[in-house]
Structures are given as C-alpha cells and as structure tokens.
Protein backbone atom coordinates (compact mmCIF):
# COMPACT_ATOMS: atom_id res chain seq x y z
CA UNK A 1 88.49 159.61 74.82
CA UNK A 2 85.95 162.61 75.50
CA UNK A 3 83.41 162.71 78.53
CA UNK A 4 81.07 160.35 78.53
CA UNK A 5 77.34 161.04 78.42
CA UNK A 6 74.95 160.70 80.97
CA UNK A 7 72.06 158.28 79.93
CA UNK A 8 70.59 156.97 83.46
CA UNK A 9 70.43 157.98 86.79
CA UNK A 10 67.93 156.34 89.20
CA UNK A 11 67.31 152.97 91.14
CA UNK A 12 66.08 151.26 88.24
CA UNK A 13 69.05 148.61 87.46
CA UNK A 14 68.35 148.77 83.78
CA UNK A 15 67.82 151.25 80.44
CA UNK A 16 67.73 151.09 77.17
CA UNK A 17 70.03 153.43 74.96
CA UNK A 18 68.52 154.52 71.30
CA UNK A 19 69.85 156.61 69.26
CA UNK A 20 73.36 154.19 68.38
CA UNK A 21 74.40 153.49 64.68
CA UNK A 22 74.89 150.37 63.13
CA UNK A 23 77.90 148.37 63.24
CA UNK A 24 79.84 150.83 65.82
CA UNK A 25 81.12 150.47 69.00
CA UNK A 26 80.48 152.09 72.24
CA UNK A 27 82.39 152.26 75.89
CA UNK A 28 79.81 152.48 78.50
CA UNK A 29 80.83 152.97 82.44
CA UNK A 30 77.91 152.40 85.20
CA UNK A 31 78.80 153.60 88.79
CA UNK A 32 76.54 153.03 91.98
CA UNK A 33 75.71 155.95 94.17
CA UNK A 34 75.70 156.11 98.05
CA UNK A 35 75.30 159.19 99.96
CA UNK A 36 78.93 158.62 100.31
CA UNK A 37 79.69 159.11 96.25
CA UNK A 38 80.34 157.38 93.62
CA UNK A 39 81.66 153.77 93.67
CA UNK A 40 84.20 152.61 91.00
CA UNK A 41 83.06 152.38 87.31
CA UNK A 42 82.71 149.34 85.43
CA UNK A 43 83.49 150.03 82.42
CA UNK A 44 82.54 147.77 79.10
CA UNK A 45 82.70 148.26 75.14
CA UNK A 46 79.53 147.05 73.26
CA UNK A 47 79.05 147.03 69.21
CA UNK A 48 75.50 147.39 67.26
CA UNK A 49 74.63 144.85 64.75
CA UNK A 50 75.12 145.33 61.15
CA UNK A 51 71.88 146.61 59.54
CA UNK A 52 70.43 147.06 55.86
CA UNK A 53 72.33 150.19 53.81
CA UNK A 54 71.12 153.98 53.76
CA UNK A 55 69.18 154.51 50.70
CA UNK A 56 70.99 155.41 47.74
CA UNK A 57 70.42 158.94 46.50
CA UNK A 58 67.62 159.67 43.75
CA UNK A 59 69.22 158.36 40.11
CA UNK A 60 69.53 160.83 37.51
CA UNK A 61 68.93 160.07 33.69
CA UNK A 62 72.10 159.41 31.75
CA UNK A 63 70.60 158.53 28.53
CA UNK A 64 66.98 158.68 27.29
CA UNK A 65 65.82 157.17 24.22
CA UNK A 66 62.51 156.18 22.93
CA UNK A 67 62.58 152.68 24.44
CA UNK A 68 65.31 152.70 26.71
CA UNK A 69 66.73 154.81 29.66
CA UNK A 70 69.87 154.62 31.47
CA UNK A 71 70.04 155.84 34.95
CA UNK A 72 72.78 156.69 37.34
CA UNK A 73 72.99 156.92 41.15
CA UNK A 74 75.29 157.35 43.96
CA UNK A 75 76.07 154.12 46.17
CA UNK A 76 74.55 155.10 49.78
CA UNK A 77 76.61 157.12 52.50
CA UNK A 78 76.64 154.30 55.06
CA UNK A 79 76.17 150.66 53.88
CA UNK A 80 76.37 150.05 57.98
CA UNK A 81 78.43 147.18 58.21
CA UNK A 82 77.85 145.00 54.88
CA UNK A 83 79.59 145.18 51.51
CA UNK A 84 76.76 146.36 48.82
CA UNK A 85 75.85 143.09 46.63
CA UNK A 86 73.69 145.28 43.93
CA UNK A 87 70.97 146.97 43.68
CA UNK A 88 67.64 146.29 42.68
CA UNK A 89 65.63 148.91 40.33
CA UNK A 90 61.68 148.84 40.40
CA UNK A 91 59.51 150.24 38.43
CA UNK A 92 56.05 150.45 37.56
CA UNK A 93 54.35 151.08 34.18
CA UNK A 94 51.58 154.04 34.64
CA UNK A 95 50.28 154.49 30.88
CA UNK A 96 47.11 153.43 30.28
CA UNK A 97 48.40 152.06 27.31
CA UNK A 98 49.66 148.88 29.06
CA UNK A 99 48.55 146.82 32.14
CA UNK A 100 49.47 148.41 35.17
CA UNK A 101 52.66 146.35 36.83
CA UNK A 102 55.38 146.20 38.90
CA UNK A 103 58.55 144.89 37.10
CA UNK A 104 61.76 144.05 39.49
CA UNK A 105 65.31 144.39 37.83
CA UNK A 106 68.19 143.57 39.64
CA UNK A 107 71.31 146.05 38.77
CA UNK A 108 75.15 144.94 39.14
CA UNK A 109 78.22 146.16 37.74
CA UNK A 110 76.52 149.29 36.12
C-alpha cells in the first residue's frame, strides 16, 4: 500500500472527501496532534455506493436504409458497480413532415 494522502488537518473533527469513485474502497487513517506528535492512527476501510453507468460512447450507423437504421455502440467504460440491464435509445422526429415527438425504445440483446 502507497502513502496515503493528506485530506484534513485542523481542529475541526470532521470533512468531507469528494473526488471517490463508485463502488470502490478506500483505507483512511486519522491521527490527533499534540505539540508532542502524532498519536496512533486509526485506521478504517470505507466503500462508495454503486451509482448509475458512464455513458456509452456515441453509436455509429451500421446499416442505413430508407426506413430503417441500425446503430452500434460500445457498452460504457465503468458500469460502477451494477451489471448493464439494456439500454434505452431515444429519439426524436425533426421533419416537418411529421409531428414533432419523442419516441423511447428500449434495446437488449443487440
């Protein structure tokens, strides 16, 4: 295990850490200070909560036809702690032609 990183230092018995990813876990050690030195560390392991994915990356056309497209994409990097279930494809019709909408498709097993 490396150094650890200094994230406090004061009288205030309390902080908040940012900056941690989802669904990891940390060691943390707090000493007290006395113009003596340092007392012995407590030391403690801590995990993040699971949180939604990363976004996938942009899809790319596979096929185009004239009433059809097939689109591909990458899963996301980090899915930070959950299995993916799907993914859900939205798209909205912007020719004047038709009424303007927003049509929801959910996408499995692509």
């Amino acid at each position: 295990m490396g150094p650890f990183t200094k994230l406090h230092e004061g009288l205030d018995p309390s902080c908040q850490i940012t900056g941690l990813s989802p669904d990891s876990s940390y060691v943390r050690q707090i000493s007290a200070v006395t113009p003596w030195g340092f007392g012995a560390p407590s030391v403690m392991t801590f995990s993040t909560q699971q949180a939604p994915p990363d976004q996938p990356l942009p899809p790319s056309v596979a096929e185009s036809e004239a009433s059809s497209i097939r689109l591909s994409w990458d899963s996301p990097a980090r899915c930070n702690g959950l299995p993916i279930q799907g993914f859900v494809l939205e798209y909205l019709v912007i020719d004047d032609k038709e009424a303007h909408e927003r049509r929801n498709i959910m996408v499995q097993d692509i």
